[in-house]
N, C-alpha and C. Protein backbone atom coordinates (compact mmCIF):
# COMPACT_ATOMS: atom_id res chain seq x y z
N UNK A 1 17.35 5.77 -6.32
CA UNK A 1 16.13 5.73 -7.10
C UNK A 1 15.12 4.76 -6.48
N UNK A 2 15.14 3.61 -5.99
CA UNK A 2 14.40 2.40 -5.37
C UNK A 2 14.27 3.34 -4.38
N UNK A 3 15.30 3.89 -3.26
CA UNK A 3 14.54 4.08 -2.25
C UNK A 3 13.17 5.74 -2.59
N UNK A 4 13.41 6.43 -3.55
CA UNK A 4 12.78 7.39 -3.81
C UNK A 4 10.94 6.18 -3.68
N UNK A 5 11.09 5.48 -5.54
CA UNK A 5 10.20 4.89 -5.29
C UNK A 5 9.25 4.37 -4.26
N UNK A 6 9.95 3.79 -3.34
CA UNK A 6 9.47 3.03 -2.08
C UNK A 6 9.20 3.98 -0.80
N UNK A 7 9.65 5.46 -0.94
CA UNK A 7 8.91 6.27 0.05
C UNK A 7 8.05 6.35 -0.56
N UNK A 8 7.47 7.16 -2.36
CA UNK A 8 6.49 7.43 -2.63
C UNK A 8 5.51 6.49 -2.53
N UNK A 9 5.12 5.42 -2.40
CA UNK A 9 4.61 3.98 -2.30
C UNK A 9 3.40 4.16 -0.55
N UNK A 10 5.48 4.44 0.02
CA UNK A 10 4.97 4.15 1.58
C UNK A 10 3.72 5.50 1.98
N UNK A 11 3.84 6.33 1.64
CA UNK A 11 3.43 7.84 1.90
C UNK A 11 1.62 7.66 1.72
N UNK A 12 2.15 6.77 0.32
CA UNK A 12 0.24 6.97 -0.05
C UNK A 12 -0.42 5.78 1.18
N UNK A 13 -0.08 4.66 1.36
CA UNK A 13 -0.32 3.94 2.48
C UNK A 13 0.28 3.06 3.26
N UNK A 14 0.53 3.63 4.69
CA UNK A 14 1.23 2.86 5.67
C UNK A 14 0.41 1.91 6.40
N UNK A 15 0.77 0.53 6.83
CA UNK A 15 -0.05 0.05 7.66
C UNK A 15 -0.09 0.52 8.95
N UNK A 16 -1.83 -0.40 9.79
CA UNK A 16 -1.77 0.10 10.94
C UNK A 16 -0.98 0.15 11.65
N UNK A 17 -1.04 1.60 12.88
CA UNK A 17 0.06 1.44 13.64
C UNK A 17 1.63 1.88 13.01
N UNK A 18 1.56 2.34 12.15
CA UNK A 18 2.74 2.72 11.85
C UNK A 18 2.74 4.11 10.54
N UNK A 19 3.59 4.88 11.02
CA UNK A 19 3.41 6.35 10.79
C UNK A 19 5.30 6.99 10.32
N UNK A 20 5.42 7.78 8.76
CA UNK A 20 6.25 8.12 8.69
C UNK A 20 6.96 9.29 9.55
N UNK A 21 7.46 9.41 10.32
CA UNK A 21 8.35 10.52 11.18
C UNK A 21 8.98 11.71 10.70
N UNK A 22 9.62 11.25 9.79
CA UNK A 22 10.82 11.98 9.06
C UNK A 22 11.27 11.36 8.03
N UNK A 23 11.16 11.79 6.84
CA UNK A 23 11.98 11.28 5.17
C UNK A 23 12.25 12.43 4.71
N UNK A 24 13.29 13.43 5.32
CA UNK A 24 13.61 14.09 4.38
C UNK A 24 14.60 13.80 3.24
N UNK A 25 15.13 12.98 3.80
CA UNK A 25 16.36 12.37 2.31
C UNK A 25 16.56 10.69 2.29
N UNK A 26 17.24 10.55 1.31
CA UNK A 26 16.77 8.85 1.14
C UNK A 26 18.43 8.36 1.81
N UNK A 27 18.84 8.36 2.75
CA UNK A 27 19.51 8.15 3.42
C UNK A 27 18.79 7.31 4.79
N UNK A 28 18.31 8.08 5.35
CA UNK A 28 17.63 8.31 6.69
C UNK A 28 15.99 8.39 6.58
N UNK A 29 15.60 7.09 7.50
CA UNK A 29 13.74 7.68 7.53
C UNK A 29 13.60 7.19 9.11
N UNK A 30 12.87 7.95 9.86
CA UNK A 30 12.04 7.51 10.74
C UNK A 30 10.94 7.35 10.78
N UNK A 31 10.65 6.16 11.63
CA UNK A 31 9.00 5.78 11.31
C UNK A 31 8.43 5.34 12.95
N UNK A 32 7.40 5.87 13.44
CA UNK A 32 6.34 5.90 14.60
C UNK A 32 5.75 4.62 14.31
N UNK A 33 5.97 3.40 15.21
CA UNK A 33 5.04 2.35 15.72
C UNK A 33 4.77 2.17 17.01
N UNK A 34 3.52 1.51 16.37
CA UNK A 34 2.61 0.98 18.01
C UNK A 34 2.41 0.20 18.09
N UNK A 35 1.51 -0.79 19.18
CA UNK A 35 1.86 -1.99 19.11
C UNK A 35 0.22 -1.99 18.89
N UNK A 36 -0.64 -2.70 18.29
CA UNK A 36 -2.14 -2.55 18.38
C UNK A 36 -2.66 -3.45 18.45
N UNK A 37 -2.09 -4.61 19.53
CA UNK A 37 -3.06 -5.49 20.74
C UNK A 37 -2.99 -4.48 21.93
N UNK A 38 -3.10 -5.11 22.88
CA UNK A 38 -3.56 -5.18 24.24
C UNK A 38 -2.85 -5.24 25.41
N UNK A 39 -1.27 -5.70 24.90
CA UNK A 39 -0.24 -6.01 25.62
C UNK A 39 -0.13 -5.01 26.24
N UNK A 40 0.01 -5.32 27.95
CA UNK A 40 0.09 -4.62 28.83
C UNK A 40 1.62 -3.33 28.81
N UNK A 41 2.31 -4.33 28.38
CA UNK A 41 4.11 -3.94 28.43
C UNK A 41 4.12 -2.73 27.33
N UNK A 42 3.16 -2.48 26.13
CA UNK A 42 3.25 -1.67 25.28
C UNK A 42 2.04 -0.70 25.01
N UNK A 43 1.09 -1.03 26.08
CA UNK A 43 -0.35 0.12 25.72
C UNK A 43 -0.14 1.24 25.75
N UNK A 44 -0.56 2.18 24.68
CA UNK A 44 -0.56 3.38 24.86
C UNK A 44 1.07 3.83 24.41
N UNK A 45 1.89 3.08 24.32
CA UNK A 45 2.65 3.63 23.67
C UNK A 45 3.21 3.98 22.20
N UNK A 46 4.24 4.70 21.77
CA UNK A 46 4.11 4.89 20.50
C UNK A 46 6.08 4.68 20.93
N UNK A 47 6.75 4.46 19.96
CA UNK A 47 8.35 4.18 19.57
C UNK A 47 8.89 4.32 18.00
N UNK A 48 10.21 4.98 18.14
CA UNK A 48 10.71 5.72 16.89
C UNK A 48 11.62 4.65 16.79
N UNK A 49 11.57 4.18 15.37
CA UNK A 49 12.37 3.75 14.51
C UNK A 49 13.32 4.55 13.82
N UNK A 50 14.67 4.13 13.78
CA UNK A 50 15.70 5.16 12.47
C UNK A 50 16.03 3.81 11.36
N UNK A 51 15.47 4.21 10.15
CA UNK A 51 16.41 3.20 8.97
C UNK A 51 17.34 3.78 8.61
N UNK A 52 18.38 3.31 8.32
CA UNK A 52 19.78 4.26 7.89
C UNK A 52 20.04 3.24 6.42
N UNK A 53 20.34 3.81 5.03
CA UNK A 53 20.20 2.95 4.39
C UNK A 53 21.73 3.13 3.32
N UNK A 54 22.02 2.23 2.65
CA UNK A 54 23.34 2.17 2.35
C UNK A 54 22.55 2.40 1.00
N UNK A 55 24.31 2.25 -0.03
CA UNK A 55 23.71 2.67 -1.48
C UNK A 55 23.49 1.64 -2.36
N UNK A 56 23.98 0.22 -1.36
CA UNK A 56 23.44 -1.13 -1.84
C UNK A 56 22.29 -1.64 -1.41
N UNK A 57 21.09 -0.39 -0.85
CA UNK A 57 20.06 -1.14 -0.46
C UNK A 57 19.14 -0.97 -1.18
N UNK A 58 18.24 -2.10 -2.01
CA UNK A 58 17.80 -2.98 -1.21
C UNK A 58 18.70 -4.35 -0.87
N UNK A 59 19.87 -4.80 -2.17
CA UNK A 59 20.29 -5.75 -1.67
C UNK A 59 20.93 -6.07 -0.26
N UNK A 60 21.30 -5.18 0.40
CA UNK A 60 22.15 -4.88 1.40
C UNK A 60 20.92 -4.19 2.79
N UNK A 61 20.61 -5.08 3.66
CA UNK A 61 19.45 -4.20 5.09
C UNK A 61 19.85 -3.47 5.52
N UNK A 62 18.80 -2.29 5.19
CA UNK A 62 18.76 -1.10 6.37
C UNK A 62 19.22 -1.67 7.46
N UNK A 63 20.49 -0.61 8.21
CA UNK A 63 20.25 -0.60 9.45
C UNK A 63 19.10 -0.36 10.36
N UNK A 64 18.17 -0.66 11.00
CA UNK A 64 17.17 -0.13 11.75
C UNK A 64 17.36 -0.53 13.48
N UNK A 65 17.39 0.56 13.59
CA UNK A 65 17.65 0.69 15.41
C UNK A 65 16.50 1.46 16.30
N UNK A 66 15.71 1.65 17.05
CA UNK A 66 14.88 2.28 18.19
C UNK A 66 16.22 3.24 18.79
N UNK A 67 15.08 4.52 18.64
CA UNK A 67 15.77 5.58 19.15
C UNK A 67 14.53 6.25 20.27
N UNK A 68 15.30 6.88 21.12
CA UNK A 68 14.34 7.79 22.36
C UNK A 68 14.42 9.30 22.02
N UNK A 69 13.39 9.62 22.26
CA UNK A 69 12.95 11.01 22.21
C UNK A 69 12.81 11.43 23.61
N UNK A 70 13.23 12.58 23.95
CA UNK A 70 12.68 11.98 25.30
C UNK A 70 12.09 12.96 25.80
N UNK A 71 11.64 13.03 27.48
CA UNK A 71 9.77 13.36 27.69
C UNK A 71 9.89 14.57 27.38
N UNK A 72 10.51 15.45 27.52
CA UNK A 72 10.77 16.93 27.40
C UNK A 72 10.31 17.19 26.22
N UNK A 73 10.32 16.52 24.90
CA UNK A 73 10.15 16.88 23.77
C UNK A 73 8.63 16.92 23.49
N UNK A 74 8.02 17.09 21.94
CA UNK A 74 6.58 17.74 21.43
C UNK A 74 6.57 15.94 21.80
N UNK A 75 6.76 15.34 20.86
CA UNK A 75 6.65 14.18 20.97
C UNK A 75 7.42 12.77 21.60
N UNK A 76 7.78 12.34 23.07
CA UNK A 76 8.50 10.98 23.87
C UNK A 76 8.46 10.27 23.36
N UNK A 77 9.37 9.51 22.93
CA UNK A 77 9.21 8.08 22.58
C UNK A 77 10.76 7.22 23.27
N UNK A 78 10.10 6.16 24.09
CA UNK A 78 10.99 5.37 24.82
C UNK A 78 11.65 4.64 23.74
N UNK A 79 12.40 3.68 24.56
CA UNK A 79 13.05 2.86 23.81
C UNK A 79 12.33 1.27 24.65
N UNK A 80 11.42 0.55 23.81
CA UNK A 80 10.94 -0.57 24.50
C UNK A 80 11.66 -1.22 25.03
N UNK A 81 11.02 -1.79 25.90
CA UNK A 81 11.92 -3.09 26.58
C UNK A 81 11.37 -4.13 26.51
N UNK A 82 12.54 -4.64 25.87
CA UNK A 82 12.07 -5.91 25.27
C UNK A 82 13.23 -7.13 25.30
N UNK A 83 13.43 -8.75 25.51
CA UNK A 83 14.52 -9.46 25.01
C UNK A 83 15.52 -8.86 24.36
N UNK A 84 15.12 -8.34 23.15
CA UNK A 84 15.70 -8.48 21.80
C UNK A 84 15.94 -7.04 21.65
N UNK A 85 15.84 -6.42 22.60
CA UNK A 85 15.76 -5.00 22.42
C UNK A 85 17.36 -4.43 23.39
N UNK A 86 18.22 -3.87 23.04
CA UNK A 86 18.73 -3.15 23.57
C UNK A 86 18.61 -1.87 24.16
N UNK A 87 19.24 -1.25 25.40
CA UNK A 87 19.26 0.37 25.72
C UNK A 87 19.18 0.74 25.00
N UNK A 88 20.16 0.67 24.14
CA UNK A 88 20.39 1.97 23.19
C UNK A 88 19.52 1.94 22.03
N UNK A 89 18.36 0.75 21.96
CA UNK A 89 18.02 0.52 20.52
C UNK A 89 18.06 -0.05 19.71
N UNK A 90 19.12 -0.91 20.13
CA UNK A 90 19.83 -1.41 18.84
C UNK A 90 18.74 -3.18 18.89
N UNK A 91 18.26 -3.29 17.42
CA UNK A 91 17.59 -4.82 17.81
C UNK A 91 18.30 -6.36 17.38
N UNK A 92 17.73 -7.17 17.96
CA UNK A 92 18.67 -8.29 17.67
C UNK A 92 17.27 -9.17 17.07
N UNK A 93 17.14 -9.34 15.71
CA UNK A 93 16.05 -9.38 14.93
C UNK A 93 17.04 -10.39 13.37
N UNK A 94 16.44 -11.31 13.50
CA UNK A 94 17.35 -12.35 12.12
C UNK A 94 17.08 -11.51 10.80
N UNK A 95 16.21 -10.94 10.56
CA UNK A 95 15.80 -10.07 9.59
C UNK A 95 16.59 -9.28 9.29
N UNK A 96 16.97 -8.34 9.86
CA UNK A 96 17.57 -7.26 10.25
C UNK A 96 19.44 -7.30 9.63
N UNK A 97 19.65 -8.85 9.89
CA UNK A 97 20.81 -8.97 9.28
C UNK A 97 21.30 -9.64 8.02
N UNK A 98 22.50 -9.40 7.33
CA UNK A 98 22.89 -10.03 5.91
C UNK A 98 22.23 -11.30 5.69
N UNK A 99 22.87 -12.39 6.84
CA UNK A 99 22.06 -13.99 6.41
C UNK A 99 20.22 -13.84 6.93
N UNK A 100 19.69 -12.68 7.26
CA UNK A 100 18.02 -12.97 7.61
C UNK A 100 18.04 -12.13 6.09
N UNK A 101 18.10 -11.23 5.66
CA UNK A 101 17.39 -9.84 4.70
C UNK A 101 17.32 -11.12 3.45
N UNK A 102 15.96 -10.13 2.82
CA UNK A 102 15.77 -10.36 1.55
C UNK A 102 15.08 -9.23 0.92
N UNK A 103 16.01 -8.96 -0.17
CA UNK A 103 15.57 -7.59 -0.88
C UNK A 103 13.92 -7.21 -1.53
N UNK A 104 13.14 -8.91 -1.01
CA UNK A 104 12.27 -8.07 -1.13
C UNK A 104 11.23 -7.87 0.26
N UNK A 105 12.03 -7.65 0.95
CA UNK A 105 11.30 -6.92 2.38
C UNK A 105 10.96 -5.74 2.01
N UNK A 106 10.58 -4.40 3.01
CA UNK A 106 10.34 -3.36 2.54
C UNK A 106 10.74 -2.78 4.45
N UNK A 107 10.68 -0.96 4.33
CA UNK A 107 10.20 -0.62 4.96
C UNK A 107 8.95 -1.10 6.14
N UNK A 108 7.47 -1.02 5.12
CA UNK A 108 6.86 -1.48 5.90
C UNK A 108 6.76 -3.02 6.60
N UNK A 109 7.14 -3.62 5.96
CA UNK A 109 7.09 -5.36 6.31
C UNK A 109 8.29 -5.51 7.36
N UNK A 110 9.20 -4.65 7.69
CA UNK A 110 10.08 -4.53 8.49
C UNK A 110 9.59 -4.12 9.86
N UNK A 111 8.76 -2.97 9.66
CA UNK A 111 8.21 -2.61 11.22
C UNK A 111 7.57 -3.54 11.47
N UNK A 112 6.24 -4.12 10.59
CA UNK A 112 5.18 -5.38 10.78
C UNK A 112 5.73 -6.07 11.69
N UNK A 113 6.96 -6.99 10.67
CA UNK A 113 7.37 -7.64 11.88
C UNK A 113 7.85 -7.24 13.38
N UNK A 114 8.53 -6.06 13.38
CA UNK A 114 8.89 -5.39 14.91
C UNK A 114 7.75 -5.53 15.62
N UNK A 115 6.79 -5.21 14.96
CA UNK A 115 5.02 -4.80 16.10
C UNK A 115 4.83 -6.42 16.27
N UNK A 116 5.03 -7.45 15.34
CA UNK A 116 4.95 -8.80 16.00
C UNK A 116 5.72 -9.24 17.41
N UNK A 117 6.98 -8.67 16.87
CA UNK A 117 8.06 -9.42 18.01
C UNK A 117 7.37 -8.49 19.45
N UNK A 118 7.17 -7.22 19.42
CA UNK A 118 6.64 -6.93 20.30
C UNK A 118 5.05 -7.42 20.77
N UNK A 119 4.48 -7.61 19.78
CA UNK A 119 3.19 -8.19 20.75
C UNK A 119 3.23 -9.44 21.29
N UNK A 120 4.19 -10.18 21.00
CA UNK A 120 4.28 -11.44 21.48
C UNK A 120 4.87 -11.67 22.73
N UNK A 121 5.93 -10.53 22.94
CA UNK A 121 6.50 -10.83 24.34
C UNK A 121 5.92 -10.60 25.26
N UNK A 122 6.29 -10.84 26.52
CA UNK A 122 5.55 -11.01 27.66
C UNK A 122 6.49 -10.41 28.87
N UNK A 123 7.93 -10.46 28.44
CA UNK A 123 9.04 -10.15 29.48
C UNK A 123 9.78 -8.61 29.46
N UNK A 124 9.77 -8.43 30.44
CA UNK A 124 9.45 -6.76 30.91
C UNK A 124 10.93 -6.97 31.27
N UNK A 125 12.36 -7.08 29.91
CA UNK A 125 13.53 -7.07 30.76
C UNK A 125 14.20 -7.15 29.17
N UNK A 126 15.59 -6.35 29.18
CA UNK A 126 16.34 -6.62 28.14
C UNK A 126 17.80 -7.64 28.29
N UNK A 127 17.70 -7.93 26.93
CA UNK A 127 18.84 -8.72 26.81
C UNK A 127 20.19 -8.91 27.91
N UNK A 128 20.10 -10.54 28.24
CA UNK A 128 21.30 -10.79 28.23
C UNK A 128 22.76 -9.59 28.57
N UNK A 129 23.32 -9.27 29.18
CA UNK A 129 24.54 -8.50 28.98
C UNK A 129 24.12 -7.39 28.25
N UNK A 130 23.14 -6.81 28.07
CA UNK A 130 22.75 -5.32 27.69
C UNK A 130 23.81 -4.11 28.32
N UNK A 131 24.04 -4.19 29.58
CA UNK A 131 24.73 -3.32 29.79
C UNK A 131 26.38 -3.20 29.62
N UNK A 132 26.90 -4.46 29.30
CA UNK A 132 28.34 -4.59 28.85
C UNK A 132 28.07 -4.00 27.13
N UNK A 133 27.12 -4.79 26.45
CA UNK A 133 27.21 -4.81 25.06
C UNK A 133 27.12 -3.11 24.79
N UNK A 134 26.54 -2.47 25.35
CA UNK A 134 25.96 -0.79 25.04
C UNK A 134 27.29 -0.39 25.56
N UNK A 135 27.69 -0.92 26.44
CA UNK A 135 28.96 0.03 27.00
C UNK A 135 30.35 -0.03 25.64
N UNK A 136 30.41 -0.92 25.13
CA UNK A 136 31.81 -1.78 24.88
C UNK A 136 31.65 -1.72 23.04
N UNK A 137 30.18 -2.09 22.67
CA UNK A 137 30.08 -2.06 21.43
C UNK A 137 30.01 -1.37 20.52
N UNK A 138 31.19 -1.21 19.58
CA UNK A 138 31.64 -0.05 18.56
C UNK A 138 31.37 -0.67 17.03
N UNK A 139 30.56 -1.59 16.79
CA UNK A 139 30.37 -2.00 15.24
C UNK A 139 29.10 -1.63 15.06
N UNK A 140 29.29 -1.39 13.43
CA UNK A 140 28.00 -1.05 13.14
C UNK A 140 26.81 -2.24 13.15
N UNK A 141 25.65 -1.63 12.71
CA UNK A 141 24.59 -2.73 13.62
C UNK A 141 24.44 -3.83 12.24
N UNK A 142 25.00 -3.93 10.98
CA UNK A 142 24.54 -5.09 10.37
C UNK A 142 26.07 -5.78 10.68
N UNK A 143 26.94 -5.19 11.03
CA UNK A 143 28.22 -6.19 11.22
C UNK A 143 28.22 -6.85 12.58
N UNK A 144 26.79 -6.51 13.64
CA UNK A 144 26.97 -7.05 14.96
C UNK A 144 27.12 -8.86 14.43
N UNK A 145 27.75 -9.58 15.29
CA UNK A 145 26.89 -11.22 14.99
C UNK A 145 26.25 -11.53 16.21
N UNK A 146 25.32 -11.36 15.73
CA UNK A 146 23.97 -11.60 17.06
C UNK A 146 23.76 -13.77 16.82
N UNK A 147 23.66 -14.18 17.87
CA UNK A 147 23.17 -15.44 17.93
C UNK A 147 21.84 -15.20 17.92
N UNK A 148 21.05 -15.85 16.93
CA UNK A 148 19.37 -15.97 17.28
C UNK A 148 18.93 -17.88 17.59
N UNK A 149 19.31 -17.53 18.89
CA UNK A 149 18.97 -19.13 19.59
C UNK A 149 17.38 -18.84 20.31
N UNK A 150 16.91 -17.81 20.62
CA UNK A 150 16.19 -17.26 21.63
C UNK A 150 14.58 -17.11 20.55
N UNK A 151 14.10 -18.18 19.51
CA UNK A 151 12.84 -17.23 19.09
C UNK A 151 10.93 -17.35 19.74
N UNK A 152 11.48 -17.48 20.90
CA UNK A 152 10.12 -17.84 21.87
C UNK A 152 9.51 -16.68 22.19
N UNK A 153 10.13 -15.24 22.23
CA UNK A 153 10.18 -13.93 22.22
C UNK A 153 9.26 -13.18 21.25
């Protein structure tokens, strides 16, 4: 029921830069952001979000991960590169997890911040051990324990 509410909410107005994808069921939404400075690392591009949402949410955070579309399709969307950003998507964001969430985040205040962390960076390179962690890592993304020592990003 909350999440019904909170699409109908989102639908009538999204902030800039950010666009619903797909809500067909309250499970699953994708949402289209951009980054809307200037940053070289993100002009012109656009990137898909997936929220995956449990039946304890809001108390409990959406999973939200960056997914690729890729060029072949109506619509590409990479997977940024970013610190905090994994291959596969997956973000390493204090928010994002049990000790960052607070039920009253939203949808939109969730991407907001993503389009922050992205306009702020400057480094054209992902995480640390990206390629062990994508290879090796089988937990779901609010049970990862991400260290957030890194918030200069």
């Amino acid at each position: 029921m909350f999440a019904s509410k909170r699409l109908g909410k989102m639908k009538e107005h999204t902030p800039p830069g950010i666009s619903i994808a797909k809500s067909d069921n309250l499970e699953e939404w994708q949402m289209d952001i951009k980054v809307l400075d200037n940053n070289p690392l993100y002009k012109d591009q656009t990137y898909r979000l997936k929220f995956s949402f449990s039946n304890k949410y809001p108390i409990e955070p959406p999973e939200v991960q960056f997914i690729e579309l890729p060029v072949s399709s109506d619509t590409p969307r990479p997977i940024p590169m970013h610190p905090h950003i994994y291959s596969n998507g997956i973000i390493c964001l204090d928010l994002l997890s049990s000790s960052g969430w607070s039920p009253v985040q939203t949808c939109e205040s969730v991407c907001m911040s993503i389009q922050s962390m992205l306009t702020a960076n400057s480094r054209n390179e992902r995480p640390p051990g990206d390629s062990e962690f994508v290879a090796y890592n089988r937990r779901r993304i609010r049970d990862i324990p991400f260290v957030y020592e890194d918030d200069n990003v």
